[in-house]
C-alpha atoms as a PDB file:
ATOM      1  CA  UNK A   1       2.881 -10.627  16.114  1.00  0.00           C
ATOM      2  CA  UNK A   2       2.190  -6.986  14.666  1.00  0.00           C
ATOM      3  CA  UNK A   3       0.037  -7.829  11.393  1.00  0.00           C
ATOM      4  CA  UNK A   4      -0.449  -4.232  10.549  1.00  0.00           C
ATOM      5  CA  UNK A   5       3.616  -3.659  10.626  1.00  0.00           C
ATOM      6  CA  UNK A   6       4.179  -6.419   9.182  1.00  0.00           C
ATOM      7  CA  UNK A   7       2.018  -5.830   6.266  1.00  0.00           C
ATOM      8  CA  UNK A   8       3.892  -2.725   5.907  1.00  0.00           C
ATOM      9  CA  UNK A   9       7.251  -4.419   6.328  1.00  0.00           C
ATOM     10  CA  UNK A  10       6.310  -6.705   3.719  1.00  0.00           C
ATOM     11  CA  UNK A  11       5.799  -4.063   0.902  1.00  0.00           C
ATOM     12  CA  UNK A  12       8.632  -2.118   1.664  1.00  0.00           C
ATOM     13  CA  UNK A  13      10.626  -5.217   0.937  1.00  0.00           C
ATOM     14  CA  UNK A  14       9.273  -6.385  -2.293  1.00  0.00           C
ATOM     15  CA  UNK A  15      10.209  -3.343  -4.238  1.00  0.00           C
ATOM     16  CA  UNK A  16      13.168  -1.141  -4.947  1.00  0.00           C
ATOM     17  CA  UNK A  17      11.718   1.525  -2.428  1.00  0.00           C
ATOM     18  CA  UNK A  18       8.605  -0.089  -1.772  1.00  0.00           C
ATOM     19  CA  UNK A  19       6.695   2.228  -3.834  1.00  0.00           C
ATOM     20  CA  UNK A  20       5.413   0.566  -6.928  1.00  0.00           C
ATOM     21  CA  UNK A  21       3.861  -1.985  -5.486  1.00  0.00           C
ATOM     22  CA  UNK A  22       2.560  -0.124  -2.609  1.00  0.00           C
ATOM     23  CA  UNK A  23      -0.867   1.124  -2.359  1.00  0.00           C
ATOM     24  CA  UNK A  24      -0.467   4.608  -1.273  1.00  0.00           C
ATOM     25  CA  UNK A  25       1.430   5.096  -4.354  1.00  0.00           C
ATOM     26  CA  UNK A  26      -0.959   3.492  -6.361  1.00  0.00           C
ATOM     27  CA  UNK A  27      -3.322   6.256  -5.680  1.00  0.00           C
ATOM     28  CA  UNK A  28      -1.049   9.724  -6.543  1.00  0.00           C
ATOM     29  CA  UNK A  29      -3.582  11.747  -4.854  1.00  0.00           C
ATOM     30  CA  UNK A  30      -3.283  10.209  -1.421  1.00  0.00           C
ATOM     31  CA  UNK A  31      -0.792  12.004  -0.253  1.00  0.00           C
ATOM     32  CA  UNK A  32      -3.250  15.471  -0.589  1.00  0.00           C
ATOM     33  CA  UNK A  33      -5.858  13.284   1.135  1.00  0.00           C
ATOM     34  CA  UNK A  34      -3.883  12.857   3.944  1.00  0.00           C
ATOM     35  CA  UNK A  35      -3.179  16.147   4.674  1.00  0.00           C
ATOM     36  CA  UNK A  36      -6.513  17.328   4.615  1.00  0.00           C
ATOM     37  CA  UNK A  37      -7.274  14.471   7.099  1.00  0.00           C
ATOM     38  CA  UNK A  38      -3.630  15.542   9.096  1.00  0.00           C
ATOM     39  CA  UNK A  39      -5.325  19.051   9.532  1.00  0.00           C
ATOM     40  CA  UNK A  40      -8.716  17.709  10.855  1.00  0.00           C
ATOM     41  CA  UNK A  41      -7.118  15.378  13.364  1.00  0.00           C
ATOM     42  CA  UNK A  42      -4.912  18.428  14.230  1.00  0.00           C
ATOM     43  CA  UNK A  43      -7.735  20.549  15.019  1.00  0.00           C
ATOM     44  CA  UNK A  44      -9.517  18.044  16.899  1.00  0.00           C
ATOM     45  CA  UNK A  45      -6.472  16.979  19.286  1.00  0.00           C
ATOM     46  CA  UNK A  46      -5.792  20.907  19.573  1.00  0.00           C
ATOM     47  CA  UNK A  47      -2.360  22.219  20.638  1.00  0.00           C
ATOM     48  CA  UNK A  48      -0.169  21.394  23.818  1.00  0.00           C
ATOM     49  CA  UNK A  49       0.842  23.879  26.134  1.00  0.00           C
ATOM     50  CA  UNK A  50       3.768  25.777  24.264  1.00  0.00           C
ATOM     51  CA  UNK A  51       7.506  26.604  25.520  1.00  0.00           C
ATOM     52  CA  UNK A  52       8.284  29.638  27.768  1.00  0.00           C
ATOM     53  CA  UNK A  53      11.572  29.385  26.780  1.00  0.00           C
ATOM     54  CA  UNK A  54      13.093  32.571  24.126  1.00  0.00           C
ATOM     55  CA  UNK A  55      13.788  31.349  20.848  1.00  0.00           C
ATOM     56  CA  UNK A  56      17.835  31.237  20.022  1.00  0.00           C
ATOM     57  CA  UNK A  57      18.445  33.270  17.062  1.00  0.00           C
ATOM     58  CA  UNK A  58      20.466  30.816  14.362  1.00  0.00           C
ATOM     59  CA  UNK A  59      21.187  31.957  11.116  1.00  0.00           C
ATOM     60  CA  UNK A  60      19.401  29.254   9.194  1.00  0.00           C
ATOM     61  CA  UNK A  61      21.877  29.337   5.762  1.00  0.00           C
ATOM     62  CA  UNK A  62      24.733  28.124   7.910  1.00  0.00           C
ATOM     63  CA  UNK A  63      23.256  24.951   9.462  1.00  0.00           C
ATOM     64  CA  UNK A  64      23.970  21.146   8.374  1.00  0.00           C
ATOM     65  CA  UNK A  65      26.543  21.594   5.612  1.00  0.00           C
ATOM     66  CA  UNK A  66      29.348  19.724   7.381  1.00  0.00           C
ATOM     67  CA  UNK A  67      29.902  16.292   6.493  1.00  0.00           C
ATOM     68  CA  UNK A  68      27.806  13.439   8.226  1.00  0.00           C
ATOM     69  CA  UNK A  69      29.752  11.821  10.872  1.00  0.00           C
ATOM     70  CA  UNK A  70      28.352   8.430  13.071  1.00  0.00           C
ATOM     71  CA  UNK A  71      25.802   9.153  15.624  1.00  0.00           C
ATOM     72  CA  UNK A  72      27.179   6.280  17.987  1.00  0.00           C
ATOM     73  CA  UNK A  73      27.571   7.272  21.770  1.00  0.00           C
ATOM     74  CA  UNK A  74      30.989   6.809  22.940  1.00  0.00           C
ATOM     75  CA  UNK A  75      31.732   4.564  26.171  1.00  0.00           C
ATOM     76  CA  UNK A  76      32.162   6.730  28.366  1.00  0.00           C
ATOM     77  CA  UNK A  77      29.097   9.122  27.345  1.00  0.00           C
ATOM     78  CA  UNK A  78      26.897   9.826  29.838  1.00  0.00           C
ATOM     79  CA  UNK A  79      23.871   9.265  27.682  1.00  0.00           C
ATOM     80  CA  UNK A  80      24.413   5.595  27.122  1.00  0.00           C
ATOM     81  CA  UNK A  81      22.401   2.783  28.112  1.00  0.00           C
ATOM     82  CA  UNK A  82      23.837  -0.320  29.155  1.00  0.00           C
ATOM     83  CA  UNK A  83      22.499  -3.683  29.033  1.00  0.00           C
ATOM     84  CA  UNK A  84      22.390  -4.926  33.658  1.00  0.00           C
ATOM     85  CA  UNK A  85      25.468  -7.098  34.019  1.00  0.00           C
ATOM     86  CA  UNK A  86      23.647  -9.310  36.805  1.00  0.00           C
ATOM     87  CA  UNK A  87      25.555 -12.291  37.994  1.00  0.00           C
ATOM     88  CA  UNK A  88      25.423 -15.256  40.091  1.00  0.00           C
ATOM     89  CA  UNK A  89      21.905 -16.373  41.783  1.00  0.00           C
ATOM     90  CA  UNK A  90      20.189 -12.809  40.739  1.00  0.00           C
ATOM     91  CA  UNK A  91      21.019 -13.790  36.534  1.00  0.00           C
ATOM     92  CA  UNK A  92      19.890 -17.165  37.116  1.00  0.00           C
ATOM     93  CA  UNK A  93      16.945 -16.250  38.557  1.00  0.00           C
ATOM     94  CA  UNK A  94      16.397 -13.703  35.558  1.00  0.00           C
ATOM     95  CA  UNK A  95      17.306 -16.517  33.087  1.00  0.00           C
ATOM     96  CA  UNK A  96      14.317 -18.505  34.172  1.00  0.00           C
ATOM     97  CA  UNK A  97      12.332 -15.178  33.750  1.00  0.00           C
ATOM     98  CA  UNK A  98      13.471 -14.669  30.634  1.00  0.00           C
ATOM     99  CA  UNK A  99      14.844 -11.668  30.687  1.00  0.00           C
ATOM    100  CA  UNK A 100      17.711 -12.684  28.957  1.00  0.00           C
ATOM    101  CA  UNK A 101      15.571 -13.892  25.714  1.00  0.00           C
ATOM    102  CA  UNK A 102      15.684 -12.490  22.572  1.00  0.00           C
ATOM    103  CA  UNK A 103      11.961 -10.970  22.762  1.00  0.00           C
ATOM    104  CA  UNK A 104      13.136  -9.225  25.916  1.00  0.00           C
ATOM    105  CA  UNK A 105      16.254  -7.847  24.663  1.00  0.00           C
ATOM    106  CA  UNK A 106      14.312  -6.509  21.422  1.00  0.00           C
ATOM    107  CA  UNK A 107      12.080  -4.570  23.636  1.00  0.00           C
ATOM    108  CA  UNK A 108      14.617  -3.335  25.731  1.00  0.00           C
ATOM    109  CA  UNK A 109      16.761  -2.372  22.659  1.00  0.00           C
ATOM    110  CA  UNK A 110      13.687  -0.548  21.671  1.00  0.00           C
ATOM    111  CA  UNK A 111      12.733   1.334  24.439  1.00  0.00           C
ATOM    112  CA  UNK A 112      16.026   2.730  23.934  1.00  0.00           C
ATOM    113  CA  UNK A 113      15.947   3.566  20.523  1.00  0.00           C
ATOM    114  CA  UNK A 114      12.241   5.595  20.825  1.00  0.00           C
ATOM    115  CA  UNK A 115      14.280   7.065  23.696  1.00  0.00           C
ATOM    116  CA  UNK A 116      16.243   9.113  21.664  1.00  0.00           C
ATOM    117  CA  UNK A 117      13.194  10.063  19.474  1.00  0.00           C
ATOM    118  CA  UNK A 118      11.499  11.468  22.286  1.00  0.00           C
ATOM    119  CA  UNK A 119      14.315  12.722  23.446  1.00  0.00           C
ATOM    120  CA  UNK A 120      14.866  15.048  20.063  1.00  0.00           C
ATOM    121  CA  UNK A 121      11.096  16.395  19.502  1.00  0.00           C
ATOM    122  CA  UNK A 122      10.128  16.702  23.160  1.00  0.00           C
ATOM    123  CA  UNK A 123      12.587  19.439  23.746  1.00  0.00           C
ATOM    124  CA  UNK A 124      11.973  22.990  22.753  1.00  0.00           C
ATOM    125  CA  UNK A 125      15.338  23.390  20.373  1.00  0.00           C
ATOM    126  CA  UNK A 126      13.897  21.569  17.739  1.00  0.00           C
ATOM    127  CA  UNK A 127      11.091  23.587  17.498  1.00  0.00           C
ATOM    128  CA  UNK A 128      13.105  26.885  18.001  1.00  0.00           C
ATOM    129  CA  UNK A 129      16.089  26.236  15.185  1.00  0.00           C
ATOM    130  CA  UNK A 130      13.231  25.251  12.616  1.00  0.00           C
ATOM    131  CA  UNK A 131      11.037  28.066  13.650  1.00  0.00           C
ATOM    132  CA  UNK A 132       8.264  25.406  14.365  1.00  0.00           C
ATOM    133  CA  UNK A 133       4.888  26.251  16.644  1.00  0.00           C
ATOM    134  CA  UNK A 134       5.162  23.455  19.348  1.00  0.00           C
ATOM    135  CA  UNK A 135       1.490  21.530  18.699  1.00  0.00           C
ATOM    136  CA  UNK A 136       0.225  18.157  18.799  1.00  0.00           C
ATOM    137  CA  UNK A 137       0.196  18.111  14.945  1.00  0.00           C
ATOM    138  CA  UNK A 138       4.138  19.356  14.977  1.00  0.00           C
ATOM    139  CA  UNK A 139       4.870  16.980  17.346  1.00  0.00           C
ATOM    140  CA  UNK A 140       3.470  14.130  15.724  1.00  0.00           C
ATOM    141  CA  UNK A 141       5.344  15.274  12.242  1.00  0.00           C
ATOM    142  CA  UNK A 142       8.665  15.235  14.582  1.00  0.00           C
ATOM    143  CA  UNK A 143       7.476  11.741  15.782  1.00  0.00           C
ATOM    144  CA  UNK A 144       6.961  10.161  12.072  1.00  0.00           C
ATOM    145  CA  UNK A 145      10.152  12.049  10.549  1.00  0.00           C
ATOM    146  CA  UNK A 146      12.624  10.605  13.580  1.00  0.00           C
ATOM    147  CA  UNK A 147      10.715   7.068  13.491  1.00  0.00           C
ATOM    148  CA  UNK A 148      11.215   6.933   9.969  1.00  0.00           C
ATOM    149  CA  UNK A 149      15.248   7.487  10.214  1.00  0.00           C
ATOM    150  CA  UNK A 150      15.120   4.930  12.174  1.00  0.00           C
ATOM    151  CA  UNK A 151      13.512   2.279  10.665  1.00  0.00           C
ATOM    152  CA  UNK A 152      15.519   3.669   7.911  1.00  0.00           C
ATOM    153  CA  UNK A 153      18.194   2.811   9.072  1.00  0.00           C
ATOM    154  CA  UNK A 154      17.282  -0.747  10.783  1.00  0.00           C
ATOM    155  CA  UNK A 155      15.933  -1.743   7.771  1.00  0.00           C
ATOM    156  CA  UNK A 156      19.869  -1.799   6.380  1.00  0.00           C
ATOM    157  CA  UNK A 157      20.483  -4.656   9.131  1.00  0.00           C
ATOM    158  CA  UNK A 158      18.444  -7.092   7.673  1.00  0.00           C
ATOM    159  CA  UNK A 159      15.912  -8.998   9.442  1.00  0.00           C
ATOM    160  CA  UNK A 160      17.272  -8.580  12.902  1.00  0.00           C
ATOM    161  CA  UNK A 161      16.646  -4.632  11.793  1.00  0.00           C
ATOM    162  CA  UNK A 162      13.478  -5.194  10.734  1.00  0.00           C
ATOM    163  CA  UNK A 163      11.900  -7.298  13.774  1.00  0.00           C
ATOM    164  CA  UNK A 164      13.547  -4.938  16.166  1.00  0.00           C
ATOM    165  CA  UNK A 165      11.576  -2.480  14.356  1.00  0.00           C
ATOM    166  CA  UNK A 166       8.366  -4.187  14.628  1.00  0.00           C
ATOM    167  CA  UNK A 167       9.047  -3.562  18.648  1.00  0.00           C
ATOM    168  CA  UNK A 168       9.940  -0.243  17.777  1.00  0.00           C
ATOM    169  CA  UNK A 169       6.336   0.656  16.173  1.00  0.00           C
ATOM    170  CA  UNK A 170       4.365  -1.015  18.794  1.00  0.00           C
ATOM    171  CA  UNK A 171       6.352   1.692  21.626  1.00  0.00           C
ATOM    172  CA  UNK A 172       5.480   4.657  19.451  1.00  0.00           C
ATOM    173  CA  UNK A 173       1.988   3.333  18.833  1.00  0.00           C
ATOM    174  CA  UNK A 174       1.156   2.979  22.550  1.00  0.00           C
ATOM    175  CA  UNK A 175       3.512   6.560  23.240  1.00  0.00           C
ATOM    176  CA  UNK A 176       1.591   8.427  20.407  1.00  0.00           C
ATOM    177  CA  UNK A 177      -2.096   7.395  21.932  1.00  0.00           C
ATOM    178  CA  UNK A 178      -1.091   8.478  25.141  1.00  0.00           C
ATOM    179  CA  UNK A 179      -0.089  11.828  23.616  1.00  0.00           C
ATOM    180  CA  UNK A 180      -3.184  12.030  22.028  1.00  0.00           C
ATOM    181  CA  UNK A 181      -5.044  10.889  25.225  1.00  0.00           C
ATOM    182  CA  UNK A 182      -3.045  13.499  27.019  1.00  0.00           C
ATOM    183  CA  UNK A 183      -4.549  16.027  24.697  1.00  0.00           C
ATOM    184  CA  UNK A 184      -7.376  15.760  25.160  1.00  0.00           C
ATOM    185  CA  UNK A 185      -8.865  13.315  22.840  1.00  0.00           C
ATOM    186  CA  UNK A 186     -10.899  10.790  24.966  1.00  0.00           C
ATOM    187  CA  UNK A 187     -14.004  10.008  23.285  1.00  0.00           C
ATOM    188  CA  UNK A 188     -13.503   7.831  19.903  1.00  0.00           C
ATOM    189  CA  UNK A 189      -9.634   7.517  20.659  1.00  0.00           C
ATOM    190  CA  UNK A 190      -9.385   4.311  18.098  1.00  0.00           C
ATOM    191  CA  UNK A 191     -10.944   6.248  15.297  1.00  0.00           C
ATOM    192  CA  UNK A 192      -8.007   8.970  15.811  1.00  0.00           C
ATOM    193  CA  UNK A 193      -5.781   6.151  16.144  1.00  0.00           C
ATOM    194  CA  UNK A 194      -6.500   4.994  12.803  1.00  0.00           C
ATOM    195  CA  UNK A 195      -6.592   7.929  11.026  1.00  0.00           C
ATOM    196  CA  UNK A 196      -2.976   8.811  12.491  1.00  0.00           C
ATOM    197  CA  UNK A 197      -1.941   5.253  11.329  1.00  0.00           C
ATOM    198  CA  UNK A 198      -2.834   6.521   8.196  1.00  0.00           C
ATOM    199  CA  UNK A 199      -1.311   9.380   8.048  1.00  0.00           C
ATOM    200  CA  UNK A 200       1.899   7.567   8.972  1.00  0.00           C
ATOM    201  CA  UNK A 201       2.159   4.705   6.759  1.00  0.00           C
ATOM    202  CA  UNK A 202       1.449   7.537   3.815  1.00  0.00           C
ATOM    203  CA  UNK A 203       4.370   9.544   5.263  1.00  0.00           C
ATOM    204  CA  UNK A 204       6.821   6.718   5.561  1.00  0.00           C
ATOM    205  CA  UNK A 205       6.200   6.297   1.941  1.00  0.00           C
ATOM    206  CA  UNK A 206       6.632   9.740   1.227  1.00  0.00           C
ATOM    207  CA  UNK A 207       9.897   9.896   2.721  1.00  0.00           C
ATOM    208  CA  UNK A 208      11.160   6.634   1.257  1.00  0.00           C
ATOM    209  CA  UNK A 209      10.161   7.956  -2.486  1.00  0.00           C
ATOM    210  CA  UNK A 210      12.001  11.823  -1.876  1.00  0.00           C
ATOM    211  CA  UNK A 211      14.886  10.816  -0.103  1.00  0.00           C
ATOM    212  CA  UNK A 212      17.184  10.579  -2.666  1.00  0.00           C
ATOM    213  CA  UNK A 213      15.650  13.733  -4.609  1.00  0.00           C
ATOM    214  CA  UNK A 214      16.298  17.238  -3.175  1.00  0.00           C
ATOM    215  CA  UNK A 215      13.550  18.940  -4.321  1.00  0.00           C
ATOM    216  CA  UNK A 216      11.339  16.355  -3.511  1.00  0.00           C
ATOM    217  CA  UNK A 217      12.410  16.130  -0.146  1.00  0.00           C
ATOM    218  CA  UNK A 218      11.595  19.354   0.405  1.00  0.00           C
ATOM    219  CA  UNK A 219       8.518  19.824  -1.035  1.00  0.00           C
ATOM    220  CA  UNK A 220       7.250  16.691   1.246  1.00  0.00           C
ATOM    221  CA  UNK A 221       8.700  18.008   4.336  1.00  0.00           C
ATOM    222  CA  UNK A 222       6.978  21.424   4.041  1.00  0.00           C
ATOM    223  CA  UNK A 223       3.492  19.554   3.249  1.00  0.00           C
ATOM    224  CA  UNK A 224       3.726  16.992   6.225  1.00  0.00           C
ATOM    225  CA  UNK A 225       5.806  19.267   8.789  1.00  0.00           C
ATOM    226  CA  UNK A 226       5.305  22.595   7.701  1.00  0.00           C
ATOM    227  CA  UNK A 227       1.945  23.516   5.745  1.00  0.00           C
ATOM    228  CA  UNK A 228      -1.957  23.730   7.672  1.00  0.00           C
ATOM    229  CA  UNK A 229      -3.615  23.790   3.978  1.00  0.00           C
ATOM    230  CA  UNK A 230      -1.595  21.497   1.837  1.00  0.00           C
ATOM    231  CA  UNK A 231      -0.054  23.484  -0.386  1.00  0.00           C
ATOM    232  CA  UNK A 232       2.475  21.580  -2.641  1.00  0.00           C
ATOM    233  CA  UNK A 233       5.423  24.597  -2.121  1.00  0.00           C
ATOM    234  CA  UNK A 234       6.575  26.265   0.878  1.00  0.00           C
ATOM    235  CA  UNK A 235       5.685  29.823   1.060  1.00  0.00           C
ATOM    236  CA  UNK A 236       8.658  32.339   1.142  1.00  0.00           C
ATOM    237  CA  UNK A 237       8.393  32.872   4.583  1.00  0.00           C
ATOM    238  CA  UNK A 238       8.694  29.291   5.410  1.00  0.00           C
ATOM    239  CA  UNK A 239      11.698  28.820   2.456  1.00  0.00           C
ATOM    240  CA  UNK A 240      14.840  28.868   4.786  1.00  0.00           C
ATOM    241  CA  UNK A 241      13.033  27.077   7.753  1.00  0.00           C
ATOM    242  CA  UNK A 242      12.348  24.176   5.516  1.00  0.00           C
ATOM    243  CA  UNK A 243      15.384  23.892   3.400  1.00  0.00           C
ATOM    244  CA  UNK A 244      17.060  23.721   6.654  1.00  0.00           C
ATOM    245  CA  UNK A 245      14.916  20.903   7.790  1.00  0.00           C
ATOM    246  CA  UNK A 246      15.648  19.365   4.653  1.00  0.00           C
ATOM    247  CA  UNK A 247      19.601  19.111   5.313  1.00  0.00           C
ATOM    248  CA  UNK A 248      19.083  18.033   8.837  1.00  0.00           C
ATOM    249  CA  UNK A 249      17.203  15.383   7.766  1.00  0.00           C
ATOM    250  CA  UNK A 250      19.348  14.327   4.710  1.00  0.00           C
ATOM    251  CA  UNK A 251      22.164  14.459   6.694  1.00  0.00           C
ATOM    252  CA  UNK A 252      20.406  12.299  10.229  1.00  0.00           C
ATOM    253  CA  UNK A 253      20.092   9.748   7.657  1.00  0.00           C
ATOM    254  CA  UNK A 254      23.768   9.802   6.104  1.00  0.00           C
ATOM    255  CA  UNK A 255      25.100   9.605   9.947  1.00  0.00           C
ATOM    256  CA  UNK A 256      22.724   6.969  10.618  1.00  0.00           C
ATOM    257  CA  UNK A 257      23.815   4.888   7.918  1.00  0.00           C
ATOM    258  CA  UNK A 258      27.485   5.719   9.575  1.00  0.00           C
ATOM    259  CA  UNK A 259      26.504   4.399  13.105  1.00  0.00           C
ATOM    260  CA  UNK A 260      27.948   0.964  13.677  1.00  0.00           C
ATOM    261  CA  UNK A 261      25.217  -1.845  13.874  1.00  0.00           C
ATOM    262  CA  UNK A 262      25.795  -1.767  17.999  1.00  0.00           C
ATOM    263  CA  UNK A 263      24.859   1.322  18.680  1.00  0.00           C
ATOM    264  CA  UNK A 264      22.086   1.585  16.497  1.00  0.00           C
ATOM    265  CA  UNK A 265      20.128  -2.051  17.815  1.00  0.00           C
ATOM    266  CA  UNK A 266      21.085  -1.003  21.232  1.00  0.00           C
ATOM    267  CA  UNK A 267      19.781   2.404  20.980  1.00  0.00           C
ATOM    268  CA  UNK A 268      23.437   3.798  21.993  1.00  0.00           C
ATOM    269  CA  UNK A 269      23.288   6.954  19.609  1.00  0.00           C
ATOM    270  CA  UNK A 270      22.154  10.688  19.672  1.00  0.00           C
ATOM    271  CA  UNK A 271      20.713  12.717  17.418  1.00  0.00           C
ATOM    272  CA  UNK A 272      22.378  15.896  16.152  1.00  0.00           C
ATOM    273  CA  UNK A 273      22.312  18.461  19.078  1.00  0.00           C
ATOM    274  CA  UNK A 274      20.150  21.337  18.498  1.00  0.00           C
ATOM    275  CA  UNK A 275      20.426  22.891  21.862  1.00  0.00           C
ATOM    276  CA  UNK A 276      22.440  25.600  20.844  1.00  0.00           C
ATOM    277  CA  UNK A 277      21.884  26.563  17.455  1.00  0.00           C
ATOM    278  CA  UNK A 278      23.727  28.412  15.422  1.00  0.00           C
ATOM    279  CA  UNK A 279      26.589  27.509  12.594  1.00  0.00           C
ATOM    280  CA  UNK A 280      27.443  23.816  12.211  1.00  0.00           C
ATOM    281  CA  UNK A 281      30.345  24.334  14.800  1.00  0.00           C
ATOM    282  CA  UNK A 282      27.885  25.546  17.507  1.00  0.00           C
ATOM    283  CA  UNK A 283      25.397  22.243  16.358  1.00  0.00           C
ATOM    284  CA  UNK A 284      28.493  19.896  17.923  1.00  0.00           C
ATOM    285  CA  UNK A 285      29.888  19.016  14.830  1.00  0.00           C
END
């Protein structure tokens, strides 16, 4: 049903973290190849329109030390989003329009799920704690880091994970050419399309291979979120910014792996709070 997500699906499963085999890895300098392509399609969307809103001061040393703790919503949590209890003629009727079907449910679960990824790099905190200039080339790093926890973390449920996730890519993939649409980018839209494809499937990769290295982590966070020119290590400017980054990420994916299989099919979980900044305490942990 999704060829090109399943093709990617289908390498990330035949290898211990999908790298040997895979053919971005196969060629070690893709991933600088990327970012010089990153940059142009940056330049050509050009930037949104950025926040009015003052920057909150944090104090960048003291954020995500804590302990990872489970994402999952709790019942009574305002944010949750509850399959429609219909009953009597109104669910019958719905039964025959299959809304109760497994390929409905998967794209409901879905919406949900790239709900809370918009959610978390559409708002200005984000942007302020990690001392990040709101563009369209930001926003799209945002986009690819949060879609990437999350079919992270699907992934872990097995096949049900991994065909909800198929839905999953096909929401971003029609969200992410409206943003570029939005931008400005009408004329040759499926070339910019592609080349963002690109840039994804190399950063998923990325990801997968650094995860479970620090320094590697960090060094592929400041290229893909952080640098304009590719540079391998973040400047000293940048330093704190992206080791922070770095933990928030490391530790998104610990509580992900936390979150109870429910929550995380259903979409019922939030992303660490970054609305107020500050120490760990101040984060909502």
């Amino acid at each position: 049903m999704w060829p090109r997500w399943g093709r990617v699906l289908s390498r990330i499963n035949r290898s211990n973290c999908f790298l040997e085999k895979c053919e971005f890895v196969k060629r070690e300098e893709s991933s600088l190849f990327l970012l010089r392509h990153y940059a142009k399609v940056a330049a050509a969307v050009g930037p949104e329109t950025k926040s009015d809103i003052t920057k909150t001061e944090v104090n960048l040393n003291k954020l995500f030390w804590s302990k990872p703790r489970s994402l999952a919503l709790s019942v009574d949590s305002p944010y949750r989003i509850d399959e429609p209890q219909y009953v009597g003629i109104r669910r019958f009727v719905l039964k025959l329009m299959l809304f109760y079907s497994k390929q409905s449910q998967f794209i409901r679960w879905a919406n949900a799920i790239y709900t809370r990824v918009q959610y978390q790099v559409d708002r200005p905190a984000i942007y302020d704690v990690f001392c990040l200039e709101q563009t369209f080339k930001t926003t799209f790093s945002l986009l690819v880091v949060h879609m990437w926890l999350c079919l992270r973390r699907l992934k872990e449920e097995g096949k049900e994970g991994v065909e909800l996730g198929q839905y999953l890519f096909e929401i971003y993939n029609h969200d992410l050419e409206l943003r570029v649409s939005k931008a400005g980018v009408n004329l040759l839209i499926s070339k910019w399309m592609k080349e963002l494809e690109k840039i994804f499937y190399g950063n998923i990769v990325a990801y997968y291979a650094a995860i479970g290295k620090h320094d590697d982590l960090q060094n592929v966070i400041w290229r893909n979120v952080y640098s304009d020119d590719g540079k391998s290590e973040p400047t000293e400017g940048a330093l704190l910014s992206v080791q922070a980054f770095t933990r928030y990420v490391r530790r998104e994916a610990s509580a992900l792996s936390l979150t109870d299989k429910e929550a995380i099919l259903t979409g019922n979980f939030k992303f660490t709070s970054l609305e107020d900044g500050g120490t760990d305490d101040a984060l909502g942990y």
